[in-house]
Protein backbone atom coordinates (compact mmCIF):
# COMPACT_ATOMS: atom_id res chain seq x y z
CA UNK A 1 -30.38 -253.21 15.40
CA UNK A 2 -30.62 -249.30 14.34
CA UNK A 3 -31.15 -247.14 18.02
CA UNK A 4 -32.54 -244.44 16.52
CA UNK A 5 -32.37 -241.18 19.11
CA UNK A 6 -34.28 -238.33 19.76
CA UNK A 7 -34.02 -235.62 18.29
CA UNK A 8 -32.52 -232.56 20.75
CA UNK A 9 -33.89 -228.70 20.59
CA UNK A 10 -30.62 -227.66 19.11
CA UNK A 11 -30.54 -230.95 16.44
CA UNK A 12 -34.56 -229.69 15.25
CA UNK A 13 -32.91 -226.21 15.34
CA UNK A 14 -30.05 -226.58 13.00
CA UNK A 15 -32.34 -228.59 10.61
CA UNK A 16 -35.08 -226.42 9.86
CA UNK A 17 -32.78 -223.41 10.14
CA UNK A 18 -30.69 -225.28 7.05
CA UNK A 19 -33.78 -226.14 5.23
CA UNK A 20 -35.06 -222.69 5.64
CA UNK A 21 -33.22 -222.00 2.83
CA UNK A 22 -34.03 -222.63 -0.88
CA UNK A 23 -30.43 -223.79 -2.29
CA UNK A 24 -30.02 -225.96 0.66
CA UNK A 25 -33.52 -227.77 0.32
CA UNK A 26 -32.46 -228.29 -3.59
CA UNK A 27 -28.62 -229.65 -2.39
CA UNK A 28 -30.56 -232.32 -0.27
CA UNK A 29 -33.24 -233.00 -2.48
CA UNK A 30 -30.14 -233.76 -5.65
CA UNK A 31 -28.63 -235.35 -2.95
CA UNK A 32 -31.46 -238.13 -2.52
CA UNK A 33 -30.61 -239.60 -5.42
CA UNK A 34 -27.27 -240.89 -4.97
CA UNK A 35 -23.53 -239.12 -4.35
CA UNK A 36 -22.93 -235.47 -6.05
CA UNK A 37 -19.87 -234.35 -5.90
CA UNK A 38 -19.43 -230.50 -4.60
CA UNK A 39 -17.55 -229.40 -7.88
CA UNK A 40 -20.96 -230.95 -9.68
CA UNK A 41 -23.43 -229.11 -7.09
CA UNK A 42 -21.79 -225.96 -7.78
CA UNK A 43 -21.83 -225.80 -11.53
CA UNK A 44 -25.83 -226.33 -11.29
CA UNK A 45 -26.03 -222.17 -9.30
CA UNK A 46 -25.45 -218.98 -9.88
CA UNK A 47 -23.74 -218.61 -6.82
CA UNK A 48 -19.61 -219.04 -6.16
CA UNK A 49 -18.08 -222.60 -5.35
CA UNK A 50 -17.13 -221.28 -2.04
CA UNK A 51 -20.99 -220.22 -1.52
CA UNK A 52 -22.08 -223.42 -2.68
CA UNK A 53 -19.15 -225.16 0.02
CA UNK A 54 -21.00 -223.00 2.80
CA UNK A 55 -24.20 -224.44 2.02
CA UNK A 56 -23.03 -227.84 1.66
CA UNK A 57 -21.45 -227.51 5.60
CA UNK A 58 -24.28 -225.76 6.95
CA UNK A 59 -26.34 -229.35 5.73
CA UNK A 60 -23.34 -230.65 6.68
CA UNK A 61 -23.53 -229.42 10.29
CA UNK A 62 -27.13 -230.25 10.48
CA UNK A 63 -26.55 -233.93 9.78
CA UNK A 64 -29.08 -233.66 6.76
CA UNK A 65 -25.83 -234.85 4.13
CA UNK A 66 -22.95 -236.78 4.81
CA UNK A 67 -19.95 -235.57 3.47
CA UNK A 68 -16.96 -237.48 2.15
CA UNK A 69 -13.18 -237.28 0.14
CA UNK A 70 -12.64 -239.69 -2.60
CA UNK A 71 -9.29 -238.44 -4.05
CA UNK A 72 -9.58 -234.73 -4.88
CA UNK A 73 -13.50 -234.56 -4.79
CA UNK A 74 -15.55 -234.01 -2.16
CA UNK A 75 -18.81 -236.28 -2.74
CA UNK A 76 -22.17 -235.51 -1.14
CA UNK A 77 -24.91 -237.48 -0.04
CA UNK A 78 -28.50 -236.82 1.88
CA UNK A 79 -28.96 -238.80 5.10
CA UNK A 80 -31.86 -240.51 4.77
CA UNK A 81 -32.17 -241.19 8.68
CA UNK A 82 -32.02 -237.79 9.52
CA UNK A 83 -34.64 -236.52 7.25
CA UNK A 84 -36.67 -239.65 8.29
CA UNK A 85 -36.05 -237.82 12.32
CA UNK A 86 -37.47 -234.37 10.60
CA UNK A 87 -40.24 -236.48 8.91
CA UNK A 88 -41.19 -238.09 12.17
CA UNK A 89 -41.54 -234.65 14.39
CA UNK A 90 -43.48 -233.26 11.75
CA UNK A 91 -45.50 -235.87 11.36
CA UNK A 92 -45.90 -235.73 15.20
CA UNK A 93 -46.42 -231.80 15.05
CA UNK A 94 -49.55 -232.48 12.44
CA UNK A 95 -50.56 -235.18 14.58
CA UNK A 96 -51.50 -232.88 17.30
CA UNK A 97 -52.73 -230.22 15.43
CA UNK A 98 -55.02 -232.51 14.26
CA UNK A 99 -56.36 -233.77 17.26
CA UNK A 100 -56.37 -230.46 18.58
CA UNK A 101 -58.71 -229.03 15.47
CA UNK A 102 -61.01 -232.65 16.25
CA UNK A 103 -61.63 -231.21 19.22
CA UNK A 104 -62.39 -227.47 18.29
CA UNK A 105 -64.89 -229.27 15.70
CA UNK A 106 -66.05 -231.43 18.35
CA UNK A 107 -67.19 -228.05 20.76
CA UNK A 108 -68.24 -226.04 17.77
CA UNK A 109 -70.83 -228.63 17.05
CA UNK A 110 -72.05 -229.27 20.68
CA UNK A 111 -72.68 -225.36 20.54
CA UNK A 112 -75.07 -225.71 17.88
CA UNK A 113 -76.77 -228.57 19.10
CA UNK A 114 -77.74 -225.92 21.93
């Protein structure tokens, strides 16, 4: 049986903050497919293997990729249950908005029934 937890105001914090950023959204979305490994993400930006390293930790830290050595390579992968947790508290987030617009409709049109 999976347990999955809540999610904690720092946890939503560190993952929107990491996918705030362009690179980082593309590292998780080549990510998705399958295992990358760092030396592989790095050749695809115009940025320095070390920069690339700092994005890949700040996903890392975030819990949105899963990191692991095989040999000399560093391999990456998205973590599918932690995006699903993001997925979920938007989808909760849009959720209320909705209802919350229903409603607005709702008044708007007893007003003109006046």
């Amino acid at each position: 049986m999976v347990v999955q937890r809540e999610l904690s105001d720092a946890d939503v914090d560190r993952i929107f903050r990491a996918l705030a950023d362009a690179t980082r959204r593309d590292i998780v979305r080549r990510t998705l497919g399958g295992e990358q490994s760092v030396s592989a993400l790095a050749a695809e930006y115009e940025m320095s293997f070390a920069a690339v390293q700092k994005h890949v930790a700040v996903l890392e830290a975030a819990h949105l990729i899963v990191k692991r050595a095989e040999g000399r390579e560093r391999l990456v992968r998205a973590d599918p249950e932690t995006i699903g947790r993001a997925r979920s508290l938007l989808a909760e987030y849009e959720r209320l908005w909705r209802s919350r617009i229903d409603r607005l409709d709702e008044l708007l049109a007893e007003n003109d029934d006046d």
